[in-house]
PDB file of N, CA and C in Angstrom:
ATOM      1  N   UNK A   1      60.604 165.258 129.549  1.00  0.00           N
ATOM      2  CA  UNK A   1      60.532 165.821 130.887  1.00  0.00           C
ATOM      3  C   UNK A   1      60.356 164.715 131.920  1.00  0.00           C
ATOM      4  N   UNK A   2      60.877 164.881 133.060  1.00  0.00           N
ATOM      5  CA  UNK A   2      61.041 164.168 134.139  1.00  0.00           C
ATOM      6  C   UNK A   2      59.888 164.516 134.895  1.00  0.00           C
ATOM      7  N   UNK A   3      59.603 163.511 135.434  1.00  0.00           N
ATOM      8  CA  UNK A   3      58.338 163.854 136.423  1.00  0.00           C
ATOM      9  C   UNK A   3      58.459 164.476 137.529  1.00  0.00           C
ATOM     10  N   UNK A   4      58.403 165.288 138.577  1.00  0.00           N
ATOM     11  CA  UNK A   4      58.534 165.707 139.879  1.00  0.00           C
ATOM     12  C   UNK A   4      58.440 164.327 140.625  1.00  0.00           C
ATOM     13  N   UNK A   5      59.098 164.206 141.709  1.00  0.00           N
ATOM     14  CA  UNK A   5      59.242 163.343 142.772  1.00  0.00           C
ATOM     15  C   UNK A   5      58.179 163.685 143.387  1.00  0.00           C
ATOM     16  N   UNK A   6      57.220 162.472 143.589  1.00  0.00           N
ATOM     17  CA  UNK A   6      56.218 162.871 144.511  1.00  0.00           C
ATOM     18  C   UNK A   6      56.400 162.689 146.053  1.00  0.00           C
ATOM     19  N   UNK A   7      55.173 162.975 146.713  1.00  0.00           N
ATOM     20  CA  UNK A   7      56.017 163.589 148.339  1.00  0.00           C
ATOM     21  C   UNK A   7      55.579 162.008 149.124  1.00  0.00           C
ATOM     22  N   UNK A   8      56.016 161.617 150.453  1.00  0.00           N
ATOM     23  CA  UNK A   8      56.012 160.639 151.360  1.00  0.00           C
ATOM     24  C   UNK A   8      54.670 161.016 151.285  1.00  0.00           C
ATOM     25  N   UNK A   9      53.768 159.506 151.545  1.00  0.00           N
ATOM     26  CA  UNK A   9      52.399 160.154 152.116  1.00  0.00           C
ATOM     27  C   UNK A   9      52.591 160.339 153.419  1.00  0.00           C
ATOM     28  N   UNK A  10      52.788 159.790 154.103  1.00  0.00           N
ATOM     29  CA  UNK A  10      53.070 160.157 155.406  1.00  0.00           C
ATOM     30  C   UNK A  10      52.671 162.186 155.682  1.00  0.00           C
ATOM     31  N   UNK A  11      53.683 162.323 154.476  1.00  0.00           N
ATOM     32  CA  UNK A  11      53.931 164.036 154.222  1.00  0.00           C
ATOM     33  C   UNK A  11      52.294 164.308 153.777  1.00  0.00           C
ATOM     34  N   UNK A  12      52.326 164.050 153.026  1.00  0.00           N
ATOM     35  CA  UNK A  12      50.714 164.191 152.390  1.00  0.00           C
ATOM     36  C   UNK A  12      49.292 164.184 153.343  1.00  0.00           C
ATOM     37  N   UNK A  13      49.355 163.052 154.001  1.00  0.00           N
ATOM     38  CA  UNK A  13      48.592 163.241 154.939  1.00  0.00           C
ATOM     39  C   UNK A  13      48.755 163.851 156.298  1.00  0.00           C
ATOM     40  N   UNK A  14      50.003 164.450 156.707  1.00  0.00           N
ATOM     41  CA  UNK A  14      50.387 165.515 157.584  1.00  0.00           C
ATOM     42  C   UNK A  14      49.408 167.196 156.809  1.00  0.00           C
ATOM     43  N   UNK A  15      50.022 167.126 155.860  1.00  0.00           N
ATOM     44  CA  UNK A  15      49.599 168.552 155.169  1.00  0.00           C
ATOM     45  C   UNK A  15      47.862 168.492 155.169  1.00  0.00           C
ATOM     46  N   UNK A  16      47.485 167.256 154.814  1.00  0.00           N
ATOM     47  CA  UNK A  16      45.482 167.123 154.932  1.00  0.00           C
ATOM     48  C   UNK A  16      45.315 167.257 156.074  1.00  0.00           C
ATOM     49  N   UNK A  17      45.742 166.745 157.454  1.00  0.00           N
ATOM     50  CA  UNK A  17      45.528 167.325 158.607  1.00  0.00           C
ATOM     51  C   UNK A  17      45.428 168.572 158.866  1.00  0.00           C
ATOM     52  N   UNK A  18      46.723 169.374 158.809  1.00  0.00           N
ATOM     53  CA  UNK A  18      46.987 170.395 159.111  1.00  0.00           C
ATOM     54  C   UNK A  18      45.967 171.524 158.282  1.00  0.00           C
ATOM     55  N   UNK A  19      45.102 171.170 157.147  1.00  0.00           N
ATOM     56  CA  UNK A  19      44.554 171.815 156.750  1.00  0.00           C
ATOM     57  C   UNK A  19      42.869 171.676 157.195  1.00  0.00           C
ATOM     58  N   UNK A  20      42.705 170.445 157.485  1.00  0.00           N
ATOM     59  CA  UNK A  20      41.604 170.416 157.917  1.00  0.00           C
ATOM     60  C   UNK A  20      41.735 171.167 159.436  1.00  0.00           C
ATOM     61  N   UNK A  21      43.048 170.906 160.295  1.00  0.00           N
ATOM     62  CA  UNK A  21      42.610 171.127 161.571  1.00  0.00           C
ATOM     63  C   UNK A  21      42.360 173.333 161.576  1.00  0.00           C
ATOM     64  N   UNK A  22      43.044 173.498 160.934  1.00  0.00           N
ATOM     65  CA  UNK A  22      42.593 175.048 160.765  1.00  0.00           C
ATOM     66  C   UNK A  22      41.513 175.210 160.157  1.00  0.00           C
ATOM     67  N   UNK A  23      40.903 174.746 159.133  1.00  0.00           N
ATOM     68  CA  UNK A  23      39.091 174.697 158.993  1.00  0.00           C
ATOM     69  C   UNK A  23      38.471 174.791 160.033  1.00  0.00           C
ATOM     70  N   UNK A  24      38.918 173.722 160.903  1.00  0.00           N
ATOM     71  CA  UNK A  24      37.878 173.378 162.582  1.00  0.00           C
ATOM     72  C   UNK A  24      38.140 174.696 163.126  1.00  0.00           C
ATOM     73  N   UNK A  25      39.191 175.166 163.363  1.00  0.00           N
ATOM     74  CA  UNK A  25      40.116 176.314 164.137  1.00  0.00           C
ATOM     75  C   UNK A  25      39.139 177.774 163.884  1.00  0.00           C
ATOM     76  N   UNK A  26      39.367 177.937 162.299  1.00  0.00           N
ATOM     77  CA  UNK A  26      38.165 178.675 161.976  1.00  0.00           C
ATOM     78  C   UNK A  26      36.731 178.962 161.971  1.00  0.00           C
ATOM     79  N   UNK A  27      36.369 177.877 161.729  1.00  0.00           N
ATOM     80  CA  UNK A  27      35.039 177.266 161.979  1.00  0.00           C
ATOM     81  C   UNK A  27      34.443 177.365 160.947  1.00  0.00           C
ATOM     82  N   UNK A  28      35.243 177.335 159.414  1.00  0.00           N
ATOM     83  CA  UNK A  28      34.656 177.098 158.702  1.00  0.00           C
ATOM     84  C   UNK A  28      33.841 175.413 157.977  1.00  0.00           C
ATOM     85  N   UNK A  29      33.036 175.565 157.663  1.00  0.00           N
ATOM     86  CA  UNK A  29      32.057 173.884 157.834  1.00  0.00           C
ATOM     87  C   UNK A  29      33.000 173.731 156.124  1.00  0.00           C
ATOM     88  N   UNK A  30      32.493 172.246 156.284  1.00  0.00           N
ATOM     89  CA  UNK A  30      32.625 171.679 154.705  1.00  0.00           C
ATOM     90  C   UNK A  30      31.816 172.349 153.734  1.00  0.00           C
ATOM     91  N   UNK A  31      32.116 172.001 152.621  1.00  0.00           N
ATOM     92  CA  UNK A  31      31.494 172.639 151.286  1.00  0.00           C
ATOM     93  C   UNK A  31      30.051 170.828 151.883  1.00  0.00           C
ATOM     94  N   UNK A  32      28.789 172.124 151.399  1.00  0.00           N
ATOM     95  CA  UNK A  32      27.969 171.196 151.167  1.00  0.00           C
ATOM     96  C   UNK A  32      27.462 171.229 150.167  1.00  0.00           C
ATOM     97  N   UNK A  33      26.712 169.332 150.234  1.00  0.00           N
ATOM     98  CA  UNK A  33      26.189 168.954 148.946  1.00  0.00           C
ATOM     99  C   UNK A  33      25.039 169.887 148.293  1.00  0.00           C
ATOM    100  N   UNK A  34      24.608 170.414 146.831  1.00  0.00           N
ATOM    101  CA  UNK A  34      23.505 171.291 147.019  1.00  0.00           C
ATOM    102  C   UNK A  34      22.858 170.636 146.753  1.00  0.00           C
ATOM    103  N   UNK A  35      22.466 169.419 145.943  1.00  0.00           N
ATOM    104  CA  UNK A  35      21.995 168.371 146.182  1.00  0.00           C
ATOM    105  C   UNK A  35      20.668 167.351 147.218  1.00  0.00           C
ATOM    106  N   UNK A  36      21.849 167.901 148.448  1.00  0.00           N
ATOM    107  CA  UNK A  36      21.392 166.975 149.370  1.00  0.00           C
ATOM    108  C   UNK A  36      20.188 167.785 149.887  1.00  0.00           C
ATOM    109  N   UNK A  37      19.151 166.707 150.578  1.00  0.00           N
ATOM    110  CA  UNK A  37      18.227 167.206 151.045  1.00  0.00           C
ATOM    111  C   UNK A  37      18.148 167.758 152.776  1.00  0.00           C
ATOM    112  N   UNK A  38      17.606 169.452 152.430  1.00  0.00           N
ATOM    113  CA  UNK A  38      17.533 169.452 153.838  1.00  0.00           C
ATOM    114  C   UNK A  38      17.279 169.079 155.246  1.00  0.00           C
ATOM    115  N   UNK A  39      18.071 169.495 156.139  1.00  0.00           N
ATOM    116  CA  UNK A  39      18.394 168.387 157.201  1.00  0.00           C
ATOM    117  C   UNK A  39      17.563 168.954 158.423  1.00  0.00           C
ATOM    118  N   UNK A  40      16.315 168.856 158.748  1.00  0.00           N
ATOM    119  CA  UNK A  40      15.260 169.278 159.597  1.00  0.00           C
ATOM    120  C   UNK A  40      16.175 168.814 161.350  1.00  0.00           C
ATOM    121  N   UNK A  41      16.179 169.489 162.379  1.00  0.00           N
ATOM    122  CA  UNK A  41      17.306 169.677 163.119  1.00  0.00           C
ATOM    123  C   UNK A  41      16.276 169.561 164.317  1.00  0.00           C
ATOM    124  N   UNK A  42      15.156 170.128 164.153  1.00  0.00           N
ATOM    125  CA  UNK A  42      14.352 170.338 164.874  1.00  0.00           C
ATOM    126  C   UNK A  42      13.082 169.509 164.826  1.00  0.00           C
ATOM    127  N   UNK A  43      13.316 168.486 164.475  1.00  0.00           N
ATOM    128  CA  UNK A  43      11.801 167.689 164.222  1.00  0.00           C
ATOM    129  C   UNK A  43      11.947 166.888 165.708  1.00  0.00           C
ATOM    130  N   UNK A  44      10.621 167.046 165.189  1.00  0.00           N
ATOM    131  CA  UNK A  44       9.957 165.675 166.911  1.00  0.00           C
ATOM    132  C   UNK A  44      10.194 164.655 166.583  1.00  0.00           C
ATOM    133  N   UNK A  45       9.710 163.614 167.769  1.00  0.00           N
ATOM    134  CA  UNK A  45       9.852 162.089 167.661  1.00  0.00           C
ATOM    135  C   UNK A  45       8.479 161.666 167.037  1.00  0.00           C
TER     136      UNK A  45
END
């Protein structure tokens, strides 16, 4: 079997744009880390 032709990145990173910019559009956030430690938003100086 032959491999598929892969695409221009150029193309590739058109399509990661276009997908991130409708995330923003939506307003859906990134997947977060569960990991990471919570991020206090509201703390004093």
């Amino acid at each position: 079997m032959k491999k598929s032709r892969k695409q221009a990145p150029r193309k590739l990173e058109q399509q990661v744009d276009d997908k991130t910019a409708k995330r923003v559009e939506k307003g859906k956030p990134k997947k977060t880390n569960p990991l990471a430690p919570p991020i206090n938003i509201e703390a004093g100086s």
